[in-house]
Protein backbone atom coordinates (compact mmCIF):
# COMPACT_ATOMS: atom_id res chain seq x y z
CA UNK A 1 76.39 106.25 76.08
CA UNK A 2 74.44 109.62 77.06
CA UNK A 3 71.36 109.77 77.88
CA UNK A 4 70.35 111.83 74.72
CA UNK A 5 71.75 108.97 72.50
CA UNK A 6 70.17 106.61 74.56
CA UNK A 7 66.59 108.25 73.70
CA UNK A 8 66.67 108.74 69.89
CA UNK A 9 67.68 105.16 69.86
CA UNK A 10 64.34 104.94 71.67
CA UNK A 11 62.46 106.63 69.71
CA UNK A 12 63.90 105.87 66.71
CA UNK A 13 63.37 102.06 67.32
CA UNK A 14 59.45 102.39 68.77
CA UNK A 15 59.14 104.54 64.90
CA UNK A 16 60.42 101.96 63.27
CA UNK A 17 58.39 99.46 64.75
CA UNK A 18 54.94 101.21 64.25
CA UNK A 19 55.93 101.92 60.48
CA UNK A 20 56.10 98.30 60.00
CA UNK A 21 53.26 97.33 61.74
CA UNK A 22 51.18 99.89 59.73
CA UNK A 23 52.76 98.69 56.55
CA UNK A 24 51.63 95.22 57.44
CA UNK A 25 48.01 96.28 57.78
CA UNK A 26 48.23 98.13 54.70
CA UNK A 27 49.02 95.14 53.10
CA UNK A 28 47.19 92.52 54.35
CA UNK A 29 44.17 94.31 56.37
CA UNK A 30 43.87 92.09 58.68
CA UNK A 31 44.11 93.99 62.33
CA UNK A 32 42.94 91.06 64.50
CA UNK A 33 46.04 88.87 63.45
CA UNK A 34 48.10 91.68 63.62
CA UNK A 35 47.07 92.40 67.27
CA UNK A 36 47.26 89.07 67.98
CA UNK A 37 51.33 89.35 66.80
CA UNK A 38 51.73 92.79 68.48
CA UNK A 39 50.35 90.53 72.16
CA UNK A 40 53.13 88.07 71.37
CA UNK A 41 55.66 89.78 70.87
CA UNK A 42 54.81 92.14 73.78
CA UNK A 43 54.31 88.39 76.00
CA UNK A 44 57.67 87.70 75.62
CA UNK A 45 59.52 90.80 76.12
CA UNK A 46 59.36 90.10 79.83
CA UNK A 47 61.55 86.73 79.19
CA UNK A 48 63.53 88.79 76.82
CA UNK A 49 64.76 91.06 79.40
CA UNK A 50 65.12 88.32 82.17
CA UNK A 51 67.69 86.38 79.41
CA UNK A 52 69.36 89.50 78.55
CA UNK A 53 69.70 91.44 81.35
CA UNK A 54 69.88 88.94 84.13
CA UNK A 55 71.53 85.73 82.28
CA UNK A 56 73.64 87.01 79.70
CA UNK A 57 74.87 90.37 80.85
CA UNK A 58 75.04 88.41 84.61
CA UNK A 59 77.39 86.60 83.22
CA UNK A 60 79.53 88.52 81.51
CA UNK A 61 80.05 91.02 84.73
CA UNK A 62 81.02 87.97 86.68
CA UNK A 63 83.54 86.98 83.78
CA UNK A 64 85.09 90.34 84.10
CA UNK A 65 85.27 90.84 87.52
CA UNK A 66 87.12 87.35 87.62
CA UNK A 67 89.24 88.48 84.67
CA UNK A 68 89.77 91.92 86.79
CA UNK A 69 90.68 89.90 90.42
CA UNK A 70 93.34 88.06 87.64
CA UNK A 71 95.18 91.08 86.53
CA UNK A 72 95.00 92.86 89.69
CA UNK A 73 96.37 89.98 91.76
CA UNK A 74 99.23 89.49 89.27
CA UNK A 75 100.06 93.45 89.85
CA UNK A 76 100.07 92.73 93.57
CA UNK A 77 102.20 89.67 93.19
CA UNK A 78 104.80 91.71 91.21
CA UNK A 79 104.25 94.41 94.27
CA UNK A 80 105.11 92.30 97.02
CA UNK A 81 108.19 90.44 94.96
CA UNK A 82 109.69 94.02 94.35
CA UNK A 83 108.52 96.36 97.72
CA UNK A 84 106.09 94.39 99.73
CA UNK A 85 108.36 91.42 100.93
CA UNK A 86 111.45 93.61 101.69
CA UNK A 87 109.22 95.59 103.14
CA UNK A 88 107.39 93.67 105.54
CA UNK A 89 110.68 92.49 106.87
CA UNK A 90 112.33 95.42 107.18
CA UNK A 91 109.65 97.08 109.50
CA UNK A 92 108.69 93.84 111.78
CA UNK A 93 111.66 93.61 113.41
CA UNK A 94 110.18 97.37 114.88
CA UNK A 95 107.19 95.60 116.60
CA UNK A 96 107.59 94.35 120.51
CA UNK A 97 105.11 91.54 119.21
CA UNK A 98 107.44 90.58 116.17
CA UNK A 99 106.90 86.72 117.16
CA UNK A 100 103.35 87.26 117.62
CA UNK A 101 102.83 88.88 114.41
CA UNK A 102 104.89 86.26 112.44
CA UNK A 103 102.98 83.22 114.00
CA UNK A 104 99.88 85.21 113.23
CA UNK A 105 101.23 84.80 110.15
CA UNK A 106 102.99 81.60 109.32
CA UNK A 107 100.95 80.71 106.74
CA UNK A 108 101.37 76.76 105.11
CA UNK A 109 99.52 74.26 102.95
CA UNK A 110 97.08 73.24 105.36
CA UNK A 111 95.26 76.49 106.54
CA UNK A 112 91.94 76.73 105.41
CA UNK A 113 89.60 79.87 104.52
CA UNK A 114 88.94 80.54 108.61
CA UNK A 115 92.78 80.76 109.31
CA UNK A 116 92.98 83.52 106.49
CA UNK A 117 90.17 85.01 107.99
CA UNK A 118 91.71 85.39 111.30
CA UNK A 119 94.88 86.71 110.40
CA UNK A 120 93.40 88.97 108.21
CA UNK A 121 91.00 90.33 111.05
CA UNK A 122 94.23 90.29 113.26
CA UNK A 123 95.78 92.85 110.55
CA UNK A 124 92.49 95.30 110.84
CA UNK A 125 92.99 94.94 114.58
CA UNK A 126 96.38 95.58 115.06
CA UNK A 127 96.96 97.81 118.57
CA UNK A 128 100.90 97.24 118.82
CA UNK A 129 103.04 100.51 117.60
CA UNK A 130 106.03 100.06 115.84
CA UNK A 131 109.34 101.59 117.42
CA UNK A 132 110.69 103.92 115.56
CA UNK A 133 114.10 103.49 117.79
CA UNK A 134 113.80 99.81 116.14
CA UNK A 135 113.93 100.85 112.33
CA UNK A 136 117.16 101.81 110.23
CA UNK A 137 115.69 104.79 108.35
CA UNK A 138 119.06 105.52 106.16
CA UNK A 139 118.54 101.99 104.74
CA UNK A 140 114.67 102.09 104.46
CA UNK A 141 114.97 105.40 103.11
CA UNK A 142 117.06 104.62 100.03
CA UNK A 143 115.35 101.21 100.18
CA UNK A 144 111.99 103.23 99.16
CA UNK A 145 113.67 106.09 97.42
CA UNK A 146 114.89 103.63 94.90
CA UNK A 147 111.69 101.94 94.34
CA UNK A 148 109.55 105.42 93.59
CA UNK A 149 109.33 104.88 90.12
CA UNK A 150 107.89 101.43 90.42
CA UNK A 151 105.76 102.50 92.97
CA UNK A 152 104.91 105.10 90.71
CA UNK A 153 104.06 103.11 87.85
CA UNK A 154 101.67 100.98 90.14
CA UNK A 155 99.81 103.86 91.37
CA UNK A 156 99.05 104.76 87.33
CA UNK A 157 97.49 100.76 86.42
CA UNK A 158 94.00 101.42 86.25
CA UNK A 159 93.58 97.98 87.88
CA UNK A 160 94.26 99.38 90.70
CA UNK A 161 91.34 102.29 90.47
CA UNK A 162 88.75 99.12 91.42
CA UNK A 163 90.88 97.83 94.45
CA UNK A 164 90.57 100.44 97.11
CA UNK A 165 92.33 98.57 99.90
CA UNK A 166 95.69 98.18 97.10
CA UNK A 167 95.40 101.69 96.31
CA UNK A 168 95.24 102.84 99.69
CA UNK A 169 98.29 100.74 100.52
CA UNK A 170 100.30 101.94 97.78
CA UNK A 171 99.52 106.10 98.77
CA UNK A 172 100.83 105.17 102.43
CA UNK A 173 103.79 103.67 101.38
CA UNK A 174 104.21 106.84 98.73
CA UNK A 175 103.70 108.88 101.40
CA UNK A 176 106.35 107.26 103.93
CA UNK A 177 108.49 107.50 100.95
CA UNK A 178 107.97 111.07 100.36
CA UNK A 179 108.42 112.09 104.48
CA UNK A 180 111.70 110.07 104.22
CA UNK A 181 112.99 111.81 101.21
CA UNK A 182 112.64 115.08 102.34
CA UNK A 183 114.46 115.28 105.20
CA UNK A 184 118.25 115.05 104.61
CA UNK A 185 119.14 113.74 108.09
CA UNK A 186 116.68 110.84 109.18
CA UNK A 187 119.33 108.70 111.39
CA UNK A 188 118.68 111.04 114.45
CA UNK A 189 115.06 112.12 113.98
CA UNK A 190 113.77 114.55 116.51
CA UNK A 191 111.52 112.95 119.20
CA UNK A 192 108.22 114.80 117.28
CA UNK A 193 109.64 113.60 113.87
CA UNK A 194 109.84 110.13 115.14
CA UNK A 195 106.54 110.15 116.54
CA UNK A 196 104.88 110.99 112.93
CA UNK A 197 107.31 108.58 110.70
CA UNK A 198 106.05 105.84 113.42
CA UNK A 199 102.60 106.95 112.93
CA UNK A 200 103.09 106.39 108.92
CA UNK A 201 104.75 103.01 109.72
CA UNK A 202 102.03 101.99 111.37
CA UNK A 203 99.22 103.43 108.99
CA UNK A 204 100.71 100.90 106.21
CA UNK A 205 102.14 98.22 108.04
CA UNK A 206 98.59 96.84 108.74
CA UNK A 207 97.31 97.06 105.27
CA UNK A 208 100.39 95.45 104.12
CA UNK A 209 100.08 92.39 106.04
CA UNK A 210 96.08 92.48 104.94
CA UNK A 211 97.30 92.68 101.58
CA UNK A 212 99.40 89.87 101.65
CA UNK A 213 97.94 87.32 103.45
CA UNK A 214 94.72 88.30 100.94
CA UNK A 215 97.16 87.18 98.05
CA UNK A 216 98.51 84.13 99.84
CA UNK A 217 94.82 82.94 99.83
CA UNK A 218 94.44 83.52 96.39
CA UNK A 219 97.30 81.88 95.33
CA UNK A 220 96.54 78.51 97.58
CA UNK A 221 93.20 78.84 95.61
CA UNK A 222 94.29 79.35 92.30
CA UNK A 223 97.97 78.59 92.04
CA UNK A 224 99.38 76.11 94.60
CA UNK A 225 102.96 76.16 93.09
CA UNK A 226 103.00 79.95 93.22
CA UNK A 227 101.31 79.15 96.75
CA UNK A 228 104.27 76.97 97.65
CA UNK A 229 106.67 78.66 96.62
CA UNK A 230 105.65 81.89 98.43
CA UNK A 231 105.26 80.03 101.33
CA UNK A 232 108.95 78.79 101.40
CA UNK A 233 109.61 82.43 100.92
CA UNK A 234 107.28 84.11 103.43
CA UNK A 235 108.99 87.31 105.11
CA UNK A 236 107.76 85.60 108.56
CA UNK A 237 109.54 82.72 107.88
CA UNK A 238 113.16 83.07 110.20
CA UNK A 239 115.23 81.65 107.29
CA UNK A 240 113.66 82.19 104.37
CA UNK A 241 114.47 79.76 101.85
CA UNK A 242 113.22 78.09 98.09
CA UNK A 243 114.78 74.97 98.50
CA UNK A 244 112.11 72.22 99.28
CA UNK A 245 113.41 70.61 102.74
């Protein structure tokens, strides 16, 4: 609502009120009672505000930024089941500390909030590089190519707009997707050309393993068979696999 709207509400609202008023001492001429009602009802628009503002409208913004964290975790689910999984895979394998990064991630049903902590904090930190001599860029190339228009379709869910740290994953990806696709040749790259496709690798790889380990939390919080089922499927597990052993 603009400002301008906001004011001839105002105004129209403090007119109304007086007119009232006046017609009530027109009526009954009796100005000390009606002072007397004008100081009560002016008493109690400080508790008025505190309900309305702090209680009620409180709780309504925490309702829908619950009800946002819901939808937006379900699109990063869907992410990670489609891209993110395959993805993270794909590019660990590229890391001299492959083993340290999967144990830094082997999450299972007993870690608790300080664990996720950790190996999220281990993500922000990350100081390995990836080698590029390490990755099979034909296959991750029509790996990514072929998931564009979901990618895509992700980047347009305005879910996403309140989640920087998903959006921001999603444009690096896009953007390794994009250097990928425009080169015909990427099997040999050029010893400059490697150096910048590792330097994209490693700009997402990190917020990718944020990102996940952020939904694995949420899932053990709010959906342990999701959680468990996840877990049994973890790209950091060696043989990945839903059948309960």
């Amino acid at each position: 609502m603009r400002f301008k709207q906001i004011f001839y509400i105002g105004l129209f609202a403090v007119l109304a009120s007086g007119i009232l008023y006046l017609i009530d001492y027109l009526i009954f001429r009796d100005g000390q009672a009606l002072l007397a009602q004008l100081l009560d009802g002016l008493s109690f628009i400080p508790i008025s505000v505190f309900i309305i503002v702090v209680v009620i409208e409180g709780s309504l913004a925490r309702q829908e930024k619950l009800l946002l964290r819901h939808k937006l975790n379900m699109v990063v689910g869907v992410f990670f089941s489609e891209v993110g999984n395959d993805l993270i895979n794909k590019l660990l394998r590229s890391y001299e500390t492959s083993q340290e990064i999967a144990r830094n991630f082997a999450v299972n049903s007993k870690w608790t909030p300080s664990e996720f902590k950790n190996a999220r904090a281990y993500a922000v930190a990350m100081t390995s590089k990836p080698s590029g001599q390490k990755i099979d860029f034909t296959d991750l190339k029509v790996f990514l190519i072929s998931k564009r228009g979901f990618l895509l379709a992700l980047l347009e869910n305005p879910n996403l707009i309140e989640h920087e740290k998903v959006s921001d994953l999603l444009w690096a990806i896009f953007h390794l997707t994009e250097e990928l696709a425009y080169r015909k040749e990427v099997a040999n790259l050029s010893g400059s050309d490697l150096a910048h496709i590792e330097g994209d690798v490693n700009r997402l790889y990190g917020q990718l393993l944020y990102q996940w380990v952020d939904y694995v939390e949420h899932l053990q919080n709010k959906y342990p068979y999701l959680f468990s089922l996840t877990v049994r499927m973890s790209p950091f597990n060696a043989n990945p696999s839903a059948i309960i052993s």
